[in-house]
Protein backbone atom coordinates (compact mmCIF):
# COMPACT_ATOMS: atom_id res chain seq x y z
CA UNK A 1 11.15 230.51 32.44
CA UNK A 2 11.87 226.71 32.00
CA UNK A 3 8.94 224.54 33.15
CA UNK A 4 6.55 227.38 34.19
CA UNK A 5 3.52 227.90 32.02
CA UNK A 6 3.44 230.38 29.21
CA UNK A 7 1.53 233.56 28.73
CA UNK A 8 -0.60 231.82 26.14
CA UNK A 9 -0.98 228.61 28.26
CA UNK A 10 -2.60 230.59 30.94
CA UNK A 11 -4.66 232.42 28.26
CA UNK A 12 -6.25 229.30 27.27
CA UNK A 13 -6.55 228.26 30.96
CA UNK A 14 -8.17 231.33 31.83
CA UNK A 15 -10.40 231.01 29.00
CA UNK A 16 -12.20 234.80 29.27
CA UNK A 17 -13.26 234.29 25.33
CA UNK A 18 -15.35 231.79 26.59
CA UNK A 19 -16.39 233.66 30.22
CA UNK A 20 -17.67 236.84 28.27
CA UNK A 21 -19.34 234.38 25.37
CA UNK A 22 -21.79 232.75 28.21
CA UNK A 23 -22.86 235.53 30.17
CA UNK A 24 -25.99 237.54 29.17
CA UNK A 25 -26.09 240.79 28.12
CA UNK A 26 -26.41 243.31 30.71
CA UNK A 27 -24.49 241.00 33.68
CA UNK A 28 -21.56 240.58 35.49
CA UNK A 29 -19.25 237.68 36.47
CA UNK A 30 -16.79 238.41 39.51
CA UNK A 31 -13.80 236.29 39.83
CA UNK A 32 -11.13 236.51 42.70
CA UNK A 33 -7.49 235.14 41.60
CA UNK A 34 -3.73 236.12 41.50
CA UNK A 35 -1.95 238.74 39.83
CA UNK A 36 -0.67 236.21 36.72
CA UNK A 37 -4.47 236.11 35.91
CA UNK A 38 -5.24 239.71 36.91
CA UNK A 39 -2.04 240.10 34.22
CA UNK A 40 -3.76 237.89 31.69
CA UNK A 41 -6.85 239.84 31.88
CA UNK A 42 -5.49 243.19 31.27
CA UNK A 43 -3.40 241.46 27.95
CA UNK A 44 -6.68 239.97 26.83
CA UNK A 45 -8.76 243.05 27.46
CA UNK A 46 -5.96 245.15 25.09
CA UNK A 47 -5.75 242.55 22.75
CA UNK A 48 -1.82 242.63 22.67
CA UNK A 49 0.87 239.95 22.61
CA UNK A 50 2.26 239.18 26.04
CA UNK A 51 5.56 241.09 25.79
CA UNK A 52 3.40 243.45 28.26
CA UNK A 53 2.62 240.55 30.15
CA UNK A 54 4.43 242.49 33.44
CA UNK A 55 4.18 246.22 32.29
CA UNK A 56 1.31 246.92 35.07
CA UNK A 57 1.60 246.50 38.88
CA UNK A 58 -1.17 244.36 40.43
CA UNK A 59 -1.14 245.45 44.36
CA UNK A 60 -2.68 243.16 46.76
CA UNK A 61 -6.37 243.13 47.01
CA UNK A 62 -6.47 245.68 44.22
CA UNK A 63 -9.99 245.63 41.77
CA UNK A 64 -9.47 245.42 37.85
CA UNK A 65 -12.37 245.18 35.67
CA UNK A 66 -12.33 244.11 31.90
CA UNK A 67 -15.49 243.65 29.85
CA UNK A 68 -16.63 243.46 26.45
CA UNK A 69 -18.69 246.76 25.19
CA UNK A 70 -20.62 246.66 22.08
CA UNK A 71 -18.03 243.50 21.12
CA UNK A 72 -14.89 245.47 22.16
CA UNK A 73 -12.69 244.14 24.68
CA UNK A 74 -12.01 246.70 27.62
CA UNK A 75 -9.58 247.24 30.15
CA UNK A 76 -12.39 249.29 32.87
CA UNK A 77 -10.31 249.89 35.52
CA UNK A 78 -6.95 248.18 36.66
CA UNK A 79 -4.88 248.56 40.11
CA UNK A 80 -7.71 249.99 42.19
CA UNK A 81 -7.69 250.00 45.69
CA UNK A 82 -9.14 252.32 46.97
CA UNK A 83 -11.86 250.76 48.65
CA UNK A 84 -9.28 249.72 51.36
CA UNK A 85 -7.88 253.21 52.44
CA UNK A 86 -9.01 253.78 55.65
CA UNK A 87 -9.67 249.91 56.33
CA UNK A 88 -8.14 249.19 59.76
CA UNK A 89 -8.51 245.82 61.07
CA UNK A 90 -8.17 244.44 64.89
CA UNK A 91 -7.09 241.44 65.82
C-alpha cells in the first residue's frame, strides 16, 4: 500500500539475522510485538518471499516461536493460544 512500509523494510527493521547471530547457543530471546512482526517472523523462519506475508492468522495474545536449529531457520510453533483457555479475568 502507498506510504506504508514494505515486507522487506520491516525485515531489515526487525533484523532476526542479527537477533539469532548474538545469542549463545543453548538460549532464548523473548520478544512481545504485533502481528506484522509475528508475520515477518514466520516469512523469515520459512525463508520465503513475502507473497505469504498474510497466509497465517496471528490471534491476539497468541505464542509463535521461530529459532535456528543446527543453522536452519524454524517456524516452532505459530498461532498458539492455548495457554489462555480457561483464563477468566475480573474486573
Amino acid at each position: 500500500m502507498e506510504g506504508r512500509e514494505t515486507v522487506a523494510d520491516l525485515n531489515a527493521r526487525v533484523a532476526l539475522d542479527d537477533l539469532f547471530a548474538g545469542l549463545l547457543e543453548g538460549r532464548v530471546a523473548v520478544v512481545f510485538t504485533h502481528d506484522a512482526v509475528v508475520r515477518v517472523a514466520s516469512v523469515w523462519a520459512l525463508d520465503t518471499g513475502a507473497e505469504i506475508y498474510r497466509h497465517g492468522e496471528v490471534a491476539n495474545c497468541s505464542t509463535t516461536m521461530v529459532g535456528v536449529v543446527a543453522g536452519v531457520r524454524r517456524l516452532v510453533r505459530t498461532n498458539e493460544y492455548a495457554q489462555l483457555e480457561g483464563l477468566a479475568l475480573e474486573l
